[in-house]
PDB file of N, CA and C in Angstrom:
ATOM      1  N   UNK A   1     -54.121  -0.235 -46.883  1.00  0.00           N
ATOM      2  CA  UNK A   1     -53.770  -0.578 -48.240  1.00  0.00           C
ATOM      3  C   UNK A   1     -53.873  -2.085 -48.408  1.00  0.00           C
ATOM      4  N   UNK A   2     -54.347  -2.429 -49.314  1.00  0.00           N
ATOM      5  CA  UNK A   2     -54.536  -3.988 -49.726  1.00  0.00           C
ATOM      6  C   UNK A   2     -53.153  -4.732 -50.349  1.00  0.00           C
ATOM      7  N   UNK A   3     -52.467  -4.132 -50.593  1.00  0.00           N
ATOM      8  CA  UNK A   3     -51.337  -4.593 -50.738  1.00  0.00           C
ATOM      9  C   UNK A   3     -50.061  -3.834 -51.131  1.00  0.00           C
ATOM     10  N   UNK A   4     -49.015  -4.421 -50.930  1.00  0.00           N
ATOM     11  CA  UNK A   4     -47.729  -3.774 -51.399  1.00  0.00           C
ATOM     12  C   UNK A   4     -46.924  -3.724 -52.313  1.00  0.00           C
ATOM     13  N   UNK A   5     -46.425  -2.849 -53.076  1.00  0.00           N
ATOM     14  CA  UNK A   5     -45.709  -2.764 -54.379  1.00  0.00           C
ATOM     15  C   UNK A   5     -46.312  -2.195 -55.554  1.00  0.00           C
ATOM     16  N   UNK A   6     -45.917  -2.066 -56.634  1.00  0.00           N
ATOM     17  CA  UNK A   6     -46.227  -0.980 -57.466  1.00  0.00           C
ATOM     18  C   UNK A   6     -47.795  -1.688 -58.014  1.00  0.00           C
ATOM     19  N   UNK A   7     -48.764  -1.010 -57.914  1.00  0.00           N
ATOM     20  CA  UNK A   7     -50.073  -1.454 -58.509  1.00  0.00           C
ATOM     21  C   UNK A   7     -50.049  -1.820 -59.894  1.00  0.00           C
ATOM     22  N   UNK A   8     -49.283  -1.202 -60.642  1.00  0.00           N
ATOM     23  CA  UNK A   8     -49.355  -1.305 -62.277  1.00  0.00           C
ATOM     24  C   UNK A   8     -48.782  -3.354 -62.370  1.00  0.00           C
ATOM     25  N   UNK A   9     -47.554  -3.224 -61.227  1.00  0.00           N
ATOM     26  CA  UNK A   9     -46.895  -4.528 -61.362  1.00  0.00           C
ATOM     27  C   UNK A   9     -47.957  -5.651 -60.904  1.00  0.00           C
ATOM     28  N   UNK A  10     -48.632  -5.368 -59.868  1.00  0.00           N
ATOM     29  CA  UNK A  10     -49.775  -6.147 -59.840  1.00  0.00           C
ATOM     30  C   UNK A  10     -50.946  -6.161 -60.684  1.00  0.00           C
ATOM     31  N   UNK A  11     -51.132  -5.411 -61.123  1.00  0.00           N
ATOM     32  CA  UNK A  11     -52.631  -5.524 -61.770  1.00  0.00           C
ATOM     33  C   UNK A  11     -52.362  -5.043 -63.491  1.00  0.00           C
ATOM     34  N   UNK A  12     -51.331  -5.398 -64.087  1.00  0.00           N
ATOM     35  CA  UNK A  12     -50.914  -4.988 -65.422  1.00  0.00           C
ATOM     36  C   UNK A  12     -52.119  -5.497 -66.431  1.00  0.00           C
ATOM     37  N   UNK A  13     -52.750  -6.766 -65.615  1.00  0.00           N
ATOM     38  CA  UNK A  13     -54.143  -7.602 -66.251  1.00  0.00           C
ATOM     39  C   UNK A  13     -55.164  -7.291 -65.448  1.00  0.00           C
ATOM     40  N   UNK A  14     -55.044  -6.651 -64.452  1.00  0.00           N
ATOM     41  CA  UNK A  14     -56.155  -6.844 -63.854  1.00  0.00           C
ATOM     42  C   UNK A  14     -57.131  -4.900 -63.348  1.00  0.00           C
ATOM     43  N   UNK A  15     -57.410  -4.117 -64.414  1.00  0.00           N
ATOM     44  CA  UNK A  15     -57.737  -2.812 -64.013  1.00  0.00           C
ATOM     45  C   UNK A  15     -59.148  -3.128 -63.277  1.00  0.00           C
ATOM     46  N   UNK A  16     -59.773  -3.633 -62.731  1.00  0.00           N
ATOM     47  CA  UNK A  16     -60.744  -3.668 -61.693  1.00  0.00           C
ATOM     48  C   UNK A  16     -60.329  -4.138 -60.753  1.00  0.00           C
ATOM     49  N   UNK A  17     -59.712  -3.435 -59.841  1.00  0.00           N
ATOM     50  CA  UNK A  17     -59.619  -3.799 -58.426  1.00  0.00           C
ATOM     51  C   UNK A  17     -60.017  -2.835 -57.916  1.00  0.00           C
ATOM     52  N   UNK A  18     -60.844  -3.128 -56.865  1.00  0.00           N
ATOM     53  CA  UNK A  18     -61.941  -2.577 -56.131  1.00  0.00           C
ATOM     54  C   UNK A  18     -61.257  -2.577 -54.303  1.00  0.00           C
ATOM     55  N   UNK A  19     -61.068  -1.771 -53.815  1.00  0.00           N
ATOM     56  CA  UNK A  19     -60.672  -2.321 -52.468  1.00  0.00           C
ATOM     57  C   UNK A  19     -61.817  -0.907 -51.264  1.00  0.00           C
ATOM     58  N   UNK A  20     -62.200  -1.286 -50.428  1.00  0.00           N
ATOM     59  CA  UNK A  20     -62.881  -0.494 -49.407  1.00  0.00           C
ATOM     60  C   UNK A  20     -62.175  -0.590 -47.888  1.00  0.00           C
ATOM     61  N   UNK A  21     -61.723  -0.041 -47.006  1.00  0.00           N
ATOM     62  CA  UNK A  21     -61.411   0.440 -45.872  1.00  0.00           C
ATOM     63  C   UNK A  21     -62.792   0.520 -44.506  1.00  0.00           C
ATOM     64  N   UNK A  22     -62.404  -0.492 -44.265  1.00  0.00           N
ATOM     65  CA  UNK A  22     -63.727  -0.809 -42.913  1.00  0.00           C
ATOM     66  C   UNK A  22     -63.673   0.908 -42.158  1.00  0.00           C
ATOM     67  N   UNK A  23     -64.992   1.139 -42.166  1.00  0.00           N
ATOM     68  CA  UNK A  23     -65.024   2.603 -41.574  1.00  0.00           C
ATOM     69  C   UNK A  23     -65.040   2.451 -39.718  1.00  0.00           C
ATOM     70  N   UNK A  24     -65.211   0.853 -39.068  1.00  0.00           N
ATOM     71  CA  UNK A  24     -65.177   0.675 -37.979  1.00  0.00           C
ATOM     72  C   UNK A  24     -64.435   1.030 -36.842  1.00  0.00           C
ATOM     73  N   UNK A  25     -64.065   1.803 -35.809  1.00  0.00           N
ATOM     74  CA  UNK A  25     -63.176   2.278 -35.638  1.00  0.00           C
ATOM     75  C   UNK A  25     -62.298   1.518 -34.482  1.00  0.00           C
ATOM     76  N   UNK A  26     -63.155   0.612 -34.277  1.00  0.00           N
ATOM     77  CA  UNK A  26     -63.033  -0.484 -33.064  1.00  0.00           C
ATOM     78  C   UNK A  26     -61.840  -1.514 -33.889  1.00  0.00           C
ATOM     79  N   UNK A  27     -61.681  -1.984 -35.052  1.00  0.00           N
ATOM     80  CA  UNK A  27     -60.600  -2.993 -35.632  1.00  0.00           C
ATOM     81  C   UNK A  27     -59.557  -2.519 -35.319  1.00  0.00           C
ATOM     82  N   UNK A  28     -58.519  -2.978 -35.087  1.00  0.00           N
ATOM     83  CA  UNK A  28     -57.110  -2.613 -34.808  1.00  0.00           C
ATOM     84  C   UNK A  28     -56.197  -2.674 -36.319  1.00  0.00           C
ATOM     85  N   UNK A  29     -55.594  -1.918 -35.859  1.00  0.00           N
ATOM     86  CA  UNK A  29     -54.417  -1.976 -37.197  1.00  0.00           C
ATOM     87  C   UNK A  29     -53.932  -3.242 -37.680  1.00  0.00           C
ATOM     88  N   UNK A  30     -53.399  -4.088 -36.369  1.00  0.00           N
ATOM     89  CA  UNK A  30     -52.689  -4.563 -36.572  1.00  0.00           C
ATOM     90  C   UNK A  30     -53.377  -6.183 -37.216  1.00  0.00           C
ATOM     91  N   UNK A  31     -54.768  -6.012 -37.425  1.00  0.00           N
ATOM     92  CA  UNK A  31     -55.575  -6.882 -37.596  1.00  0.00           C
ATOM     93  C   UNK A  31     -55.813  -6.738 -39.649  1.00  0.00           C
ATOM     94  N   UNK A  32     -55.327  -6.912 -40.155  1.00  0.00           N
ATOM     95  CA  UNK A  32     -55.621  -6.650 -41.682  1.00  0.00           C
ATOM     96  C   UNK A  32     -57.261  -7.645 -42.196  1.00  0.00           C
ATOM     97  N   UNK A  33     -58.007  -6.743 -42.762  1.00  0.00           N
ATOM     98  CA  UNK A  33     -59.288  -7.327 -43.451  1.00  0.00           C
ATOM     99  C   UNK A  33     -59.049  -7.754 -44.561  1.00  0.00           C
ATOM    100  N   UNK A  34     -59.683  -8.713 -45.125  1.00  0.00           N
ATOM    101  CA  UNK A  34     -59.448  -8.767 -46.604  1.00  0.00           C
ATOM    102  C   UNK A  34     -60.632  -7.839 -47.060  1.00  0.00           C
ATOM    103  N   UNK A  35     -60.528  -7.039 -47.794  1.00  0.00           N
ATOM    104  CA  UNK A  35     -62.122  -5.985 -48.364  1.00  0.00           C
ATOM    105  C   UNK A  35     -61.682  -6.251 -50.389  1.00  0.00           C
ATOM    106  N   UNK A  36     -60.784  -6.591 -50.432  1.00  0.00           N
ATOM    107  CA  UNK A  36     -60.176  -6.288 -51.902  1.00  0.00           C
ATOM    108  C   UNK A  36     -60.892  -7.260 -52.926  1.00  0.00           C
ATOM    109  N   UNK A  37     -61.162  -6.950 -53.408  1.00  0.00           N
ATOM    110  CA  UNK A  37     -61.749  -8.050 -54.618  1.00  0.00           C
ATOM    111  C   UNK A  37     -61.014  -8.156 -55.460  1.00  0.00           C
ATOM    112  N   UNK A  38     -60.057  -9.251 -56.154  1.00  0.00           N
ATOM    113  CA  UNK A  38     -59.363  -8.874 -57.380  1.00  0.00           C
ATOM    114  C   UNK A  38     -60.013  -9.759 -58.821  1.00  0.00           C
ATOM    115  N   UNK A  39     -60.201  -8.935 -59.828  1.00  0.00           N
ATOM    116  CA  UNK A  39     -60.839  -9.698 -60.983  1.00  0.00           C
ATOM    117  C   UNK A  39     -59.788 -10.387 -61.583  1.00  0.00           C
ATOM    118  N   UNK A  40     -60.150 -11.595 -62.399  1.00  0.00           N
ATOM    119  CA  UNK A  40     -59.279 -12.635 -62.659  1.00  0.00           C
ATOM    120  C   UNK A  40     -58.557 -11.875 -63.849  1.00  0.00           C
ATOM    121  N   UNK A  41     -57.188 -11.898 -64.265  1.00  0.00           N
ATOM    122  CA  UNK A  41     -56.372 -11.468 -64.683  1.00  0.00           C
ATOM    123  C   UNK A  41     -56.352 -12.546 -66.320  1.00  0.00           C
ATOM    124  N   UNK A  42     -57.402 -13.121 -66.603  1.00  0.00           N
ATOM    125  CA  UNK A  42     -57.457 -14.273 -68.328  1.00  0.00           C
ATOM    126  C   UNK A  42     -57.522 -12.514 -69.024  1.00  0.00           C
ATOM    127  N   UNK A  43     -57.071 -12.922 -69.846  1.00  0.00           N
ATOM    128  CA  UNK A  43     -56.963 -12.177 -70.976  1.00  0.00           C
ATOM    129  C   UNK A  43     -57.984 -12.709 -72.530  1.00  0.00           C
ATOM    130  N   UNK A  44     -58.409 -13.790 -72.490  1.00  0.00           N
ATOM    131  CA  UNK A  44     -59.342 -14.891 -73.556  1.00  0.00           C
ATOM    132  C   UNK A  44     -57.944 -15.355 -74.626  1.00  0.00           C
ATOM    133  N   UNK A  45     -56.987 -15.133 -73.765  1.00  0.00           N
ATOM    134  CA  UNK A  45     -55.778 -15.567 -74.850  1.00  0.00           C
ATOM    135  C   UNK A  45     -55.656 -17.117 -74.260  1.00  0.00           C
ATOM    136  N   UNK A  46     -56.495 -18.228 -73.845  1.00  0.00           N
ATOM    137  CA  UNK A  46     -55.723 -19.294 -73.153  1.00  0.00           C
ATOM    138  C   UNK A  46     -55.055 -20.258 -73.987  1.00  0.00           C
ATOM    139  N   UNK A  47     -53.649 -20.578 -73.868  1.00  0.00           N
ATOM    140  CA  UNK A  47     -52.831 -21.745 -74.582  1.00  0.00           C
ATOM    141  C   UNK A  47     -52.218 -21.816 -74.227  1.00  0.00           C
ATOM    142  N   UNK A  48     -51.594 -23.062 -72.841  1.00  0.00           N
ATOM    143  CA  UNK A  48     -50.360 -23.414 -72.416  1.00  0.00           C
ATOM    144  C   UNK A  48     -48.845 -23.787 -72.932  1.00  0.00           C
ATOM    145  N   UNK A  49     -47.903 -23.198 -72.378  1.00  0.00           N
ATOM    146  CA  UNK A  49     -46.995 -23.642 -72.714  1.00  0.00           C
ATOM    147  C   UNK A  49     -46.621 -24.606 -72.329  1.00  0.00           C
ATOM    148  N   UNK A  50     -45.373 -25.205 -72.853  1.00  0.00           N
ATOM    149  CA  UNK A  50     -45.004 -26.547 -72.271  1.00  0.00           C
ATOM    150  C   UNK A  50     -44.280 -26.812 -70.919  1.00  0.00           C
ATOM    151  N   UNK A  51     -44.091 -26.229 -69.994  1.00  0.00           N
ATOM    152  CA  UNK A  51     -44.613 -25.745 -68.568  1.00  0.00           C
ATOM    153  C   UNK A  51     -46.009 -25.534 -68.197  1.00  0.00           C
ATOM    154  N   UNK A  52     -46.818 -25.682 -68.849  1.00  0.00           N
ATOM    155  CA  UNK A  52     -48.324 -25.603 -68.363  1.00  0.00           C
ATOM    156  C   UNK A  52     -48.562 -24.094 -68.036  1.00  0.00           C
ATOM    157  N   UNK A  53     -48.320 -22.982 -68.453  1.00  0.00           N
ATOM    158  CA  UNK A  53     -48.033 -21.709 -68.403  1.00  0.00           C
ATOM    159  C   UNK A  53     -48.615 -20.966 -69.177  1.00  0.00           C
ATOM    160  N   UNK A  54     -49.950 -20.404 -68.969  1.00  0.00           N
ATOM    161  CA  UNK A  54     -50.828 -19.374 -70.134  1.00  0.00           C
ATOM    162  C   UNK A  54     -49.969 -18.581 -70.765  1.00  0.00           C
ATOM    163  N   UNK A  55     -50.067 -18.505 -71.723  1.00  0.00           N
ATOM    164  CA  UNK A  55     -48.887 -17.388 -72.872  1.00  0.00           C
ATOM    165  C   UNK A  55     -50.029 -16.502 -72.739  1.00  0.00           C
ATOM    166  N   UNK A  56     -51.139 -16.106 -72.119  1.00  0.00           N
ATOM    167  CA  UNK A  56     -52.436 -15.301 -72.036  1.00  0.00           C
ATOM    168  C   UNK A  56     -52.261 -14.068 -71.090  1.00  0.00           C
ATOM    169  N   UNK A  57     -52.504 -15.002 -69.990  1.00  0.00           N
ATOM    170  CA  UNK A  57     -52.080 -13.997 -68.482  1.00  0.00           C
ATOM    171  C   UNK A  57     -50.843 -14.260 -67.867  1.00  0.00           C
ATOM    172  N   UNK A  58     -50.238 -15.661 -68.332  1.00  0.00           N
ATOM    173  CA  UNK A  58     -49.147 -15.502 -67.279  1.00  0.00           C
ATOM    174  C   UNK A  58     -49.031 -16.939 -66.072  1.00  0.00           C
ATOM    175  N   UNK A  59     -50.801 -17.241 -65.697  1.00  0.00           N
ATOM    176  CA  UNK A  59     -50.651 -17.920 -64.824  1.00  0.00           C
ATOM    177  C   UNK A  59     -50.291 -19.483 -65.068  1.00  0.00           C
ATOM    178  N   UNK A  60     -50.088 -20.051 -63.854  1.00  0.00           N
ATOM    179  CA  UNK A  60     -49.902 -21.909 -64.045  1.00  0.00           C
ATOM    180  C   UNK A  60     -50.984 -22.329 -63.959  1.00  0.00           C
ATOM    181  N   UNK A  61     -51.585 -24.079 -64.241  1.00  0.00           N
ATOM    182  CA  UNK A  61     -52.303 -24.286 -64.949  1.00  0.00           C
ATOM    183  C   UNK A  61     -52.864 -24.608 -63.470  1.00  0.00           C
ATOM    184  N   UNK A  62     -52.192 -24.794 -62.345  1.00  0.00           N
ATOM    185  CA  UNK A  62     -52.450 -24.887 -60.814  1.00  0.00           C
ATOM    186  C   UNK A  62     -53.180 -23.619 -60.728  1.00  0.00           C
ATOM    187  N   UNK A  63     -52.739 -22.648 -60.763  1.00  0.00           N
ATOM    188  CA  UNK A  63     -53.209 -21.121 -60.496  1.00  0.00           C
ATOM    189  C   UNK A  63     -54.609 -20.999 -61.115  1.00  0.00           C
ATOM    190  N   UNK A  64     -54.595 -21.374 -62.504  1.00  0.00           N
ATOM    191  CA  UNK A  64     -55.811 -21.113 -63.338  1.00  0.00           C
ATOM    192  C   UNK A  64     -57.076 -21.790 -62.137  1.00  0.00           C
ATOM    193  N   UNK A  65     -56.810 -22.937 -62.045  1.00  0.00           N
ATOM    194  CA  UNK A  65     -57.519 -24.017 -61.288  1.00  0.00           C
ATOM    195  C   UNK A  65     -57.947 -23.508 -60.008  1.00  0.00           C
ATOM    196  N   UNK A  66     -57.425 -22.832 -59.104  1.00  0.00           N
ATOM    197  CA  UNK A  66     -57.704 -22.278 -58.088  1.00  0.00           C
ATOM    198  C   UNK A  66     -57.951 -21.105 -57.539  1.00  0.00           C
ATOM    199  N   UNK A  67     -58.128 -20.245 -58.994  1.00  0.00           N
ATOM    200  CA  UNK A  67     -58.141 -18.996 -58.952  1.00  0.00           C
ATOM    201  C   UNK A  67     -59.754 -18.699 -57.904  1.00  0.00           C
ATOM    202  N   UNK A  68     -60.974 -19.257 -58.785  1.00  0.00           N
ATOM    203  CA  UNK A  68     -62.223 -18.751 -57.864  1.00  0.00           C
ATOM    204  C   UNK A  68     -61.931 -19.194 -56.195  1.00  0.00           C
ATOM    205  N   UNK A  69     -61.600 -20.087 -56.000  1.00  0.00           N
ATOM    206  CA  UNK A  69     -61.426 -20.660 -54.681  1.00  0.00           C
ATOM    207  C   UNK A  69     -60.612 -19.826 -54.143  1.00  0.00           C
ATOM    208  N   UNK A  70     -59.292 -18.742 -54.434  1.00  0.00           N
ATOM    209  CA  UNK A  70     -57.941 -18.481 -53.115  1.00  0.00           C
ATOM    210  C   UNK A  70     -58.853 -17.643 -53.021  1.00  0.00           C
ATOM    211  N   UNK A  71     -58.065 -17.044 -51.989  1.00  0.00           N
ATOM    212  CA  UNK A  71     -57.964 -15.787 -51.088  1.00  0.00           C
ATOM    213  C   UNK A  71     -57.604 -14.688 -51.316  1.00  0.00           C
ATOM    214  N   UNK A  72     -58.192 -13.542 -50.942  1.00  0.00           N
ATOM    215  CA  UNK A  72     -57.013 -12.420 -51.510  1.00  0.00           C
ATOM    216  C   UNK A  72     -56.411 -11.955 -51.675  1.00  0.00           C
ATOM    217  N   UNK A  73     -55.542 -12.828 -50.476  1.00  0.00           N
ATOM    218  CA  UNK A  73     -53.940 -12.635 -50.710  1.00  0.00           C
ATOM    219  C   UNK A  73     -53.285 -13.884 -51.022  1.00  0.00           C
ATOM    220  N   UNK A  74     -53.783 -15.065 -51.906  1.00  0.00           N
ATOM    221  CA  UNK A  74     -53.771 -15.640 -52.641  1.00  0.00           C
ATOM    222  C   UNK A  74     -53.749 -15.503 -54.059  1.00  0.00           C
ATOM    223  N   UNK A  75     -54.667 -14.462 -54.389  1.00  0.00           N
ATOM    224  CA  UNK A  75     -54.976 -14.141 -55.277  1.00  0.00           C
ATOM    225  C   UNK A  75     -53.531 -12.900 -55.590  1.00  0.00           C
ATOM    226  N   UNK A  76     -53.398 -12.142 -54.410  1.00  0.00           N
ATOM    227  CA  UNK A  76     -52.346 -11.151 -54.831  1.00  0.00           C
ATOM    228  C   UNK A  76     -51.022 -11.553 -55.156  1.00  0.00           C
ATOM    229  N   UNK A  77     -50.967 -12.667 -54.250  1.00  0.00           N
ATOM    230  CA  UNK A  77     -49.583 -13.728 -54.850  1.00  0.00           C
ATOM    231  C   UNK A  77     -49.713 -14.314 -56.392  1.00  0.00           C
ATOM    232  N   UNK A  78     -50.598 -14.749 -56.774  1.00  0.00           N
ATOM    233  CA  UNK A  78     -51.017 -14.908 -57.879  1.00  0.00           C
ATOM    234  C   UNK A  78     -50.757 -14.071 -59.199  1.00  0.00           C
ATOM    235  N   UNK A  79     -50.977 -13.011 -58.526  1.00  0.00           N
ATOM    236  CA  UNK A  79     -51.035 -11.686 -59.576  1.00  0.00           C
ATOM    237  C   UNK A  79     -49.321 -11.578 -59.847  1.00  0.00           C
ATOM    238  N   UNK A  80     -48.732 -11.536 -58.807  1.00  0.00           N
ATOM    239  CA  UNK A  80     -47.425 -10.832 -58.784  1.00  0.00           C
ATOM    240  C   UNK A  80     -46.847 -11.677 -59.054  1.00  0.00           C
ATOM    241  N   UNK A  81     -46.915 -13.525 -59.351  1.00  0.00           N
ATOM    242  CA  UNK A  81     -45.878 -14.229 -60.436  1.00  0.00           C
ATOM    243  C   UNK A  81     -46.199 -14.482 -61.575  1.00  0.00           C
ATOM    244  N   UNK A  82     -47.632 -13.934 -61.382  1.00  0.00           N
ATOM    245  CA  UNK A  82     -48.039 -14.383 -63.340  1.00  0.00           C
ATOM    246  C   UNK A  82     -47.448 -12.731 -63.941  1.00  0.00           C
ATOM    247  N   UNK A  83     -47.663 -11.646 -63.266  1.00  0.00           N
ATOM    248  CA  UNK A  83     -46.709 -10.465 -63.979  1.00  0.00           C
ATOM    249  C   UNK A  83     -45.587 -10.499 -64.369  1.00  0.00           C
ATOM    250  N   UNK A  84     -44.795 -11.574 -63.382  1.00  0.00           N
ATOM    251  CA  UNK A  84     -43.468 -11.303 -63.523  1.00  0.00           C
ATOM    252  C   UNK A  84     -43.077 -12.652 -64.577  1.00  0.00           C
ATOM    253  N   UNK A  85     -43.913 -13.659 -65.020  1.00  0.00           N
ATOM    254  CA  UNK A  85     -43.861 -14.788 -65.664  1.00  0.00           C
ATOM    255  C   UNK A  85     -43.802 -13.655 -67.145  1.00  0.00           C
ATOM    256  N   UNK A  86     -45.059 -12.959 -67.574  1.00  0.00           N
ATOM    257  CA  UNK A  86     -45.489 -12.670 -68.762  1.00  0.00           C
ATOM    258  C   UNK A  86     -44.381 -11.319 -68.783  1.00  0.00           C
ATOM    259  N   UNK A  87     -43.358 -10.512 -67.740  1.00  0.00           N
ATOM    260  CA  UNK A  87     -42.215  -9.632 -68.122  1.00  0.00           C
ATOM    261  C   UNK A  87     -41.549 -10.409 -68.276  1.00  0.00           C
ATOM    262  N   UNK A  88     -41.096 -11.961 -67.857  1.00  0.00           N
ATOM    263  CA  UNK A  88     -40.346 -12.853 -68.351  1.00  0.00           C
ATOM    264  C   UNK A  88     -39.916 -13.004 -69.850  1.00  0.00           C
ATOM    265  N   UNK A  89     -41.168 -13.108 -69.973  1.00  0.00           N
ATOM    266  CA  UNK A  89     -41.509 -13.977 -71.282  1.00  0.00           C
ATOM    267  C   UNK A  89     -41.203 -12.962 -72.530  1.00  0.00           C
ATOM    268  N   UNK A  90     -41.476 -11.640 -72.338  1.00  0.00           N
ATOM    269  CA  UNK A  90     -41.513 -10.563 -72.906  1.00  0.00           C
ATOM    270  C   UNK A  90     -40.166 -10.331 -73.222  1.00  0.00           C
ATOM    271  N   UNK A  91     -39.386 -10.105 -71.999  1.00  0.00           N
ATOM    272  CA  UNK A  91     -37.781  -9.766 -72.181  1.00  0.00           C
ATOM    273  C   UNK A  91     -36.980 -10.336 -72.693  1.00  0.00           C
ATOM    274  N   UNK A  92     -37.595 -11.653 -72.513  1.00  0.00           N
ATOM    275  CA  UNK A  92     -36.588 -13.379 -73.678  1.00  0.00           C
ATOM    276  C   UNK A  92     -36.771 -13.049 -75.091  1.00  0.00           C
ATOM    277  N   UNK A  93     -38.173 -12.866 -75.503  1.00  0.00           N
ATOM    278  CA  UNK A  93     -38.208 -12.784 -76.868  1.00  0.00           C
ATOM    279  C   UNK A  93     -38.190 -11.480 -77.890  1.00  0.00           C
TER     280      UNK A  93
END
């Protein structure tokens, strides 16, 4: 599994995630691949808040910036505070 916790909570922006399972039988468990691709979670809503904070997707203006460059479990960290930024934001107002 490419990652942990409820998929909807991760990917509430992001319905293309693609993940494949190395069919190799020689990798060890305990060795995790990255295979996951995650598509960037913009919504075409971009306008920061005054925290530097997309009212769009969610992410920081750091995050936006480094999105092509992380990793994919960079990227999954990514996912799971800009979700919980934009249920933030949701539940305040």
């Amino acid at each position: 599994m490419c990652f942990s916790g409820s998929f909807s909570q991760l990917c509430a922006y992001n319905s293309d995630v693609r993940c494949t399972m190395s069919e190799n039988q020689n990798v060890k468990r305990a060795e995790p691949i990255e295979t996951c691709s995650y598509k960037s979670p913009c919504v075409r809503h971009c306008c920061l808040d005054d925290k530097d904070i997309c009212i769009g997707c969610g992410r920081t203006l750091d995050e936006i910036c480094r999105w092509s460059s992380a990793t994919n479990s960079e990227k999954q960290e990514i996912l799971i505070n800009s979700v919980a930024r934009v249920q933030s934001r949701n539940i305040s107002t």
